[in-house]
PDB file of N, CA and C in Angstrom:
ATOM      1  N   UNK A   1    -115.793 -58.719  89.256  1.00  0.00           N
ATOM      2  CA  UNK A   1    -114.959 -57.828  88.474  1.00  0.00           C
ATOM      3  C   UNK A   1    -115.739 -57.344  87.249  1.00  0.00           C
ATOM      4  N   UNK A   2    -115.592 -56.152  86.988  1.00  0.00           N
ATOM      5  CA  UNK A   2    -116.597 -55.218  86.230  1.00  0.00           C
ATOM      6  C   UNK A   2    -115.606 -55.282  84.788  1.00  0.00           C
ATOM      7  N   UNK A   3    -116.287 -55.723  83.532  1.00  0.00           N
ATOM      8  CA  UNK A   3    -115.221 -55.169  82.576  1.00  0.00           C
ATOM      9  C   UNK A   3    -115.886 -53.934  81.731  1.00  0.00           C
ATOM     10  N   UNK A   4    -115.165 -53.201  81.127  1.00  0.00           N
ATOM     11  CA  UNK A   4    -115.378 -52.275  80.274  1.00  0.00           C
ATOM     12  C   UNK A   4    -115.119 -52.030  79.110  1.00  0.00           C
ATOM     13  N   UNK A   5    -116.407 -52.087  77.944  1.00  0.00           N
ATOM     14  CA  UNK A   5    -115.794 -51.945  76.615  1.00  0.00           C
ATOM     15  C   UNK A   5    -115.137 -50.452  76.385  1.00  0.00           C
ATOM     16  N   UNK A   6    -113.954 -50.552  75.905  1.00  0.00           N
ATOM     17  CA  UNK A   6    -113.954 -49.251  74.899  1.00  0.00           C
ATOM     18  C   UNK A   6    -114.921 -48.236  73.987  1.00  0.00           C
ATOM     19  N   UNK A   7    -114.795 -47.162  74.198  1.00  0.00           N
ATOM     20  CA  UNK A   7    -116.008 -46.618  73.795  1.00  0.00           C
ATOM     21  C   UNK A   7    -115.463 -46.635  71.856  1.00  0.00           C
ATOM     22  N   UNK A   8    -116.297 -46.637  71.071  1.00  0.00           N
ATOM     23  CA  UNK A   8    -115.753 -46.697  69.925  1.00  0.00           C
ATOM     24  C   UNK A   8    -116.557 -45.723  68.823  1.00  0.00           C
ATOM     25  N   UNK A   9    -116.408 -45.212  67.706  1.00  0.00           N
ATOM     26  CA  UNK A   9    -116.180 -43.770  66.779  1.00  0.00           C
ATOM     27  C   UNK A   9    -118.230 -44.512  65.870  1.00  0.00           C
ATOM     28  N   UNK A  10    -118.515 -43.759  66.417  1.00  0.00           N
ATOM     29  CA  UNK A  10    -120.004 -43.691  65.992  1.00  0.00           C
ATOM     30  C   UNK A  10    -120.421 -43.986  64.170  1.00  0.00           C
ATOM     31  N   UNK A  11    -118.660 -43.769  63.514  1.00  0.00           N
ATOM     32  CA  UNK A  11    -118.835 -43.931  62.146  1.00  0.00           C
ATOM     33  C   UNK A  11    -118.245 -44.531  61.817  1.00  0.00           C
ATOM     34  N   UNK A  12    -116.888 -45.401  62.496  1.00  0.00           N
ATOM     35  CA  UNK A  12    -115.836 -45.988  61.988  1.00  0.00           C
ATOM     36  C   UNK A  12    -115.434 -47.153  62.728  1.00  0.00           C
ATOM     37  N   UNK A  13    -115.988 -47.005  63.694  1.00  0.00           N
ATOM     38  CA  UNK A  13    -115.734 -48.060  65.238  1.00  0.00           C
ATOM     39  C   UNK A  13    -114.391 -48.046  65.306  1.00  0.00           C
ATOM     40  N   UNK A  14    -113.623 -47.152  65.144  1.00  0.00           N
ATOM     41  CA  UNK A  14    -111.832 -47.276  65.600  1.00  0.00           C
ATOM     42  C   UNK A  14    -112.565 -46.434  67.176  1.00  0.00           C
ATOM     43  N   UNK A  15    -111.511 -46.513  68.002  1.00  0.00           N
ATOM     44  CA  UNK A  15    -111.721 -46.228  69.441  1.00  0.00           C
ATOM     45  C   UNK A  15    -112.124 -44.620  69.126  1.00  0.00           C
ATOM     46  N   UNK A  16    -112.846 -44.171  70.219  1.00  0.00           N
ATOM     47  CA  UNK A  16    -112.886 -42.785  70.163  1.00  0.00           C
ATOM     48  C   UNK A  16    -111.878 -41.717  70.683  1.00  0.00           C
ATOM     49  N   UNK A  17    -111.665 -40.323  70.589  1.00  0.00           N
ATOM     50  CA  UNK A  17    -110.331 -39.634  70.603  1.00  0.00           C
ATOM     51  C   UNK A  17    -111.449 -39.092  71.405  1.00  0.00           C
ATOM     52  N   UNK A  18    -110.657 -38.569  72.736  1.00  0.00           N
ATOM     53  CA  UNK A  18    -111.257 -37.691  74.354  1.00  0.00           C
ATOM     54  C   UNK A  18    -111.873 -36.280  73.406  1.00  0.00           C
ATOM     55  N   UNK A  19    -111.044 -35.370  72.025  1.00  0.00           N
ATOM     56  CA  UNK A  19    -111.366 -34.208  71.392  1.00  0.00           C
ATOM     57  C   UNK A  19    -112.240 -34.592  70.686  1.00  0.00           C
ATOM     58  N   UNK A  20    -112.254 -35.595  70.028  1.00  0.00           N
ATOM     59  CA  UNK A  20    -113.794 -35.906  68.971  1.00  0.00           C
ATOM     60  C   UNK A  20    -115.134 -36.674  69.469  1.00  0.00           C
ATOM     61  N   UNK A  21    -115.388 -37.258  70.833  1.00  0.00           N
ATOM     62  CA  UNK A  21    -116.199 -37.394  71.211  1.00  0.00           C
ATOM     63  C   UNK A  21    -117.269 -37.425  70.513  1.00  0.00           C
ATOM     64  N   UNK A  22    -118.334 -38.282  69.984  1.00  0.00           N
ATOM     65  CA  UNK A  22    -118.473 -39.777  70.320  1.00  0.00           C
ATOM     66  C   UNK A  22    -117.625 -40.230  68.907  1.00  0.00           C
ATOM     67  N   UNK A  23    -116.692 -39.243  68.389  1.00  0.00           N
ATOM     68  CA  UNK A  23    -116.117 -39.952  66.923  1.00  0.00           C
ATOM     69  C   UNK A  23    -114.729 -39.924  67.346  1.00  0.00           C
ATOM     70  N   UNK A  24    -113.641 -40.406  66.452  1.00  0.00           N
ATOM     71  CA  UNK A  24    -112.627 -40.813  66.600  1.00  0.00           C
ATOM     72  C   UNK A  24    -111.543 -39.972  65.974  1.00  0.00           C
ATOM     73  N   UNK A  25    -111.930 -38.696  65.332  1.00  0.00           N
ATOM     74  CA  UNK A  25    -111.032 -37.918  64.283  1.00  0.00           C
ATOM     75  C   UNK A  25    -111.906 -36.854  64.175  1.00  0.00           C
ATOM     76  N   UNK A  26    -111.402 -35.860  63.249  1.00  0.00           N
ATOM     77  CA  UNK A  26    -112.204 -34.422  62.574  1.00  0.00           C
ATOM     78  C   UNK A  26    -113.068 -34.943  61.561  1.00  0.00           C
ATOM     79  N   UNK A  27    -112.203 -35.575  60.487  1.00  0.00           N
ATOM     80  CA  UNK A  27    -113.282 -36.280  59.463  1.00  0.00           C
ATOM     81  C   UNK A  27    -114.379 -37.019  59.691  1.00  0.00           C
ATOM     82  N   UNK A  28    -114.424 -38.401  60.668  1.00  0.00           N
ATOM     83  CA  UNK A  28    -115.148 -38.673  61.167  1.00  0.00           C
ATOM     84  C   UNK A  28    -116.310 -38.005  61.561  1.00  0.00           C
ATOM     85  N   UNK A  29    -115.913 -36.910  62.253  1.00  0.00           N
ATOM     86  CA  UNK A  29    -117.160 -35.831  63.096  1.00  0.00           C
ATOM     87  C   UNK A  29    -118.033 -34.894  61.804  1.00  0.00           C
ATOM     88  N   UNK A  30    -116.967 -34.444  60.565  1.00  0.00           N
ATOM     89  CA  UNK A  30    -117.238 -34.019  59.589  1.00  0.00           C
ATOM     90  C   UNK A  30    -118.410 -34.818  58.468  1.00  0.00           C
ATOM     91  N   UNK A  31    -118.027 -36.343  58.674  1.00  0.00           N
ATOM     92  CA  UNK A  31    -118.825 -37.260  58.014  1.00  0.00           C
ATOM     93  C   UNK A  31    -120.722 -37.558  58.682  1.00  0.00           C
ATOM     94  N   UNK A  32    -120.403 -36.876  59.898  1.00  0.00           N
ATOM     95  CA  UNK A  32    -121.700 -37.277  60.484  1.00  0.00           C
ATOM     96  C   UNK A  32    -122.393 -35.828  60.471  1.00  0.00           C
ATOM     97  N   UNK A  33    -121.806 -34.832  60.215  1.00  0.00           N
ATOM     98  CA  UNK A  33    -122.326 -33.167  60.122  1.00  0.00           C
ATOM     99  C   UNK A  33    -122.629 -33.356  58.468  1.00  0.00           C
ATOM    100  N   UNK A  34    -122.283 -33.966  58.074  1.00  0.00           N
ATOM    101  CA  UNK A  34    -122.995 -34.009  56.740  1.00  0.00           C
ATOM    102  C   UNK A  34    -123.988 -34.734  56.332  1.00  0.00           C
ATOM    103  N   UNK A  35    -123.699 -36.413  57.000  1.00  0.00           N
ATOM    104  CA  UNK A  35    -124.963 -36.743  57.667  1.00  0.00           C
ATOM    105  C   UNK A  35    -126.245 -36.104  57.684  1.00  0.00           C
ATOM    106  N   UNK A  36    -126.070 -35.244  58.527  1.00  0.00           N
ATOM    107  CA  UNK A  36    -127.064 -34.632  59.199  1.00  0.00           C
ATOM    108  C   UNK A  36    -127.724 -33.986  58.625  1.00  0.00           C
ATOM    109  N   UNK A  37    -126.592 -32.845  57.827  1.00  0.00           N
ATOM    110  CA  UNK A  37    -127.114 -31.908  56.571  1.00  0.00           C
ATOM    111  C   UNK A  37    -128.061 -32.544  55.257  1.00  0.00           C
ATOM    112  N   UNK A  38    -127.419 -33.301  55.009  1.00  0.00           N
ATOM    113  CA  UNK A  38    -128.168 -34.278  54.148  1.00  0.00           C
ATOM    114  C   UNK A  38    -129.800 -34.714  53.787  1.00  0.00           C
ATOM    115  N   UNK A  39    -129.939 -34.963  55.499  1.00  0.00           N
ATOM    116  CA  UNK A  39    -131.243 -35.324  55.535  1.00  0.00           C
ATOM    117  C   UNK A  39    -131.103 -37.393  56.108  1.00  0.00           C
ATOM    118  N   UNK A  40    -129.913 -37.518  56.208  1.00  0.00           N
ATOM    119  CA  UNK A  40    -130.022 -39.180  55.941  1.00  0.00           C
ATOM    120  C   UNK A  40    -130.353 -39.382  57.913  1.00  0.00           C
ATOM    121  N   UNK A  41    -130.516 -38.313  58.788  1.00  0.00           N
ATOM    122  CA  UNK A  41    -131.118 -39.107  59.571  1.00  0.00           C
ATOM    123  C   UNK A  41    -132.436 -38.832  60.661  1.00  0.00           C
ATOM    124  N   UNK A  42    -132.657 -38.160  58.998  1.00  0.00           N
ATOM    125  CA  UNK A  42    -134.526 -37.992  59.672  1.00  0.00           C
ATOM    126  C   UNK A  42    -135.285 -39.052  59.764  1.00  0.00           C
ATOM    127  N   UNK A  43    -136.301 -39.082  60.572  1.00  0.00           N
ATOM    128  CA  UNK A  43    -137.219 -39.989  60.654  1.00  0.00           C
ATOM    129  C   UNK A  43    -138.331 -39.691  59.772  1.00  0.00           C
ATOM    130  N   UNK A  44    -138.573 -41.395  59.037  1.00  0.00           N
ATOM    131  CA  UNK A  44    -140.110 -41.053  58.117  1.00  0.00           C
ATOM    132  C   UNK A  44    -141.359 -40.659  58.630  1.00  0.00           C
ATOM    133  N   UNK A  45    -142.168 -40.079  58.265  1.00  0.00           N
ATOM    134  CA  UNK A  45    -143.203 -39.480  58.472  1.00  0.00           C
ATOM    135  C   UNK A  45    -144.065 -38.989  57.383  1.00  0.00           C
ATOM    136  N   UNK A  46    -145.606 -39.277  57.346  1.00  0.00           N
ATOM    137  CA  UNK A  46    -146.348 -39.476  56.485  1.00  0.00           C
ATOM    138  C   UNK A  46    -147.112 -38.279  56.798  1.00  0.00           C
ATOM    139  N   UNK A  47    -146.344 -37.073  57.730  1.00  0.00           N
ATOM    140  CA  UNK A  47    -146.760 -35.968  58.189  1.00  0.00           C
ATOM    141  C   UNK A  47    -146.581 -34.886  57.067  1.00  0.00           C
ATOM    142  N   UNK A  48    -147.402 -34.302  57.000  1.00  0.00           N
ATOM    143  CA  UNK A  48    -147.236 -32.640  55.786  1.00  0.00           C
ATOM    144  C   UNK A  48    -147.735 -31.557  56.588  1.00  0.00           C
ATOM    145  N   UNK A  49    -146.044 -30.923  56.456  1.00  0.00           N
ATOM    146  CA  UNK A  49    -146.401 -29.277  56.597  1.00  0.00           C
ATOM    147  C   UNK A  49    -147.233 -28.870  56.570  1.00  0.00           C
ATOM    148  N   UNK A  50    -148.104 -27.839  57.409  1.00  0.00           N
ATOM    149  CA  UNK A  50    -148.971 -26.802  56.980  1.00  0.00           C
ATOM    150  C   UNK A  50    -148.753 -25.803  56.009  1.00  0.00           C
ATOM    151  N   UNK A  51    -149.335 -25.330  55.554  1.00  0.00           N
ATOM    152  CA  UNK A  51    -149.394 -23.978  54.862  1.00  0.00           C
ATOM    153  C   UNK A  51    -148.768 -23.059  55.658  1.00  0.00           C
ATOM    154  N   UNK A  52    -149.142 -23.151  57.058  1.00  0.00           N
ATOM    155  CA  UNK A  52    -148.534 -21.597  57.675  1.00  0.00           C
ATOM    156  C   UNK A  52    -146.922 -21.961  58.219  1.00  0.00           C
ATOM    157  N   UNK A  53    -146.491 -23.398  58.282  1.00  0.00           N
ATOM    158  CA  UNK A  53    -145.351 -23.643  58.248  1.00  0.00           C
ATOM    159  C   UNK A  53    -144.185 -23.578  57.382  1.00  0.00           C
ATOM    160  N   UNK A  54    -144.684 -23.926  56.563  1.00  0.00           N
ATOM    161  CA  UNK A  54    -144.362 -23.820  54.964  1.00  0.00           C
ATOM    162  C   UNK A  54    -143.930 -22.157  54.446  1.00  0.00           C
ATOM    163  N   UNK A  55    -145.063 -21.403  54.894  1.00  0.00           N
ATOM    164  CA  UNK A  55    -144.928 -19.901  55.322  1.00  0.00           C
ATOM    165  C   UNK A  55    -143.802 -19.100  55.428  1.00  0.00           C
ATOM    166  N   UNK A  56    -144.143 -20.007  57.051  1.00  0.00           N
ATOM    167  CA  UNK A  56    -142.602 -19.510  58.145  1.00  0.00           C
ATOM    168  C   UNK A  56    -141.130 -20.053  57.796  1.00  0.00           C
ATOM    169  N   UNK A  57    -141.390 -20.926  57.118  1.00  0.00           N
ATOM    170  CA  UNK A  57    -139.562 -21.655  56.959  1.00  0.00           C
ATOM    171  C   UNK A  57    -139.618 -20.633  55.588  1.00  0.00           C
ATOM    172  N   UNK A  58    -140.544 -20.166  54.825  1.00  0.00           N
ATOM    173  CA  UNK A  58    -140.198 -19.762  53.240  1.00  0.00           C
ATOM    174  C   UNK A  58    -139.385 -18.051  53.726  1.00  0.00           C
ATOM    175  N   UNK A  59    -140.275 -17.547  54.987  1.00  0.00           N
ATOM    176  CA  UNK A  59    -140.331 -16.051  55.163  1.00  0.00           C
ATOM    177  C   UNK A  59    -138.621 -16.210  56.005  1.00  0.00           C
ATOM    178  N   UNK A  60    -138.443 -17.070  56.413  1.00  0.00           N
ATOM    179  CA  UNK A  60    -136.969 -17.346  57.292  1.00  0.00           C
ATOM    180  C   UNK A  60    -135.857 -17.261  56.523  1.00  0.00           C
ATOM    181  N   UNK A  61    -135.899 -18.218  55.277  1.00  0.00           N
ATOM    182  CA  UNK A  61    -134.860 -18.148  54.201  1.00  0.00           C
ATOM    183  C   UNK A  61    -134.790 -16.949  53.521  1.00  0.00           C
ATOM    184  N   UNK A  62    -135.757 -16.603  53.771  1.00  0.00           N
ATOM    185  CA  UNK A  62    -135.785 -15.342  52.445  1.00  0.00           C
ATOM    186  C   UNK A  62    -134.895 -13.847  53.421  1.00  0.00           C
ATOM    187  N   UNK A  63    -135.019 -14.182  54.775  1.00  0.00           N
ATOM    188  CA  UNK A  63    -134.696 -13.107  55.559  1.00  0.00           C
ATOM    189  C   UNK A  63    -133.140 -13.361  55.824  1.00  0.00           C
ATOM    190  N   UNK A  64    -132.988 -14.515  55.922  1.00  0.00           N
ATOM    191  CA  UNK A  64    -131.119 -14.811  55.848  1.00  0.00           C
ATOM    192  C   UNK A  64    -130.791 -14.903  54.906  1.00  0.00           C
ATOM    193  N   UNK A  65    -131.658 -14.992  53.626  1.00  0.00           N
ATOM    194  CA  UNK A  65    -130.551 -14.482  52.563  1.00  0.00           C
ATOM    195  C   UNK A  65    -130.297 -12.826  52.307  1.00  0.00           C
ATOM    196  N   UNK A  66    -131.295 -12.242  52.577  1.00  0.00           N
ATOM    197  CA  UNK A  66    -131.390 -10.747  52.363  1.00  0.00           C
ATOM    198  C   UNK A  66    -130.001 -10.311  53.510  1.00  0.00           C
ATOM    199  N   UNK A  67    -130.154 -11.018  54.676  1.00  0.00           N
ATOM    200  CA  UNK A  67    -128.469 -11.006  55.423  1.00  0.00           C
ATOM    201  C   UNK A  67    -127.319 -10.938  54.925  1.00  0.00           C
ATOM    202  N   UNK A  68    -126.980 -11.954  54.188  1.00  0.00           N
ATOM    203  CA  UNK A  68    -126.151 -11.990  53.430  1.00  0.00           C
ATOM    204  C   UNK A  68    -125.174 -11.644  52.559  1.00  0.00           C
TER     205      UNK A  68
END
């Protein structure tokens, strides 16, 4: 006989809701999109931009803000 855990909310461990998938609520899902925004779940790296990267992300912002 096979048992099965409950799947549970990636930020809160209350069970997960079938609409918020892998979280359990809106806030929940909201808490991990900010997360994200943040920066809190990049990986470290002792890596530096290039110059011509550095470039391209500067020439990108500058073109969606002129969108705007």
């Amino acid at each position: 006989m096979m048992s099965f855990k409950k799947a549970i909310c990636a930020i809160c461990d209350k069970p997960q809701a079938e609409a918020y998938k892998p979280f359990c609520s809106a806030k929940c899902k909201l808490i991990d999109l900010g997360n994200w925004i943040d920066g809190d779940y990049r990986l470290p790296s002792e890596e530096v931009p290039s110059d011509a990267e550095i470039l391209d992300i500067s020439i990108h912002l500058l073109q969606n803000k002129e969108k705007s």
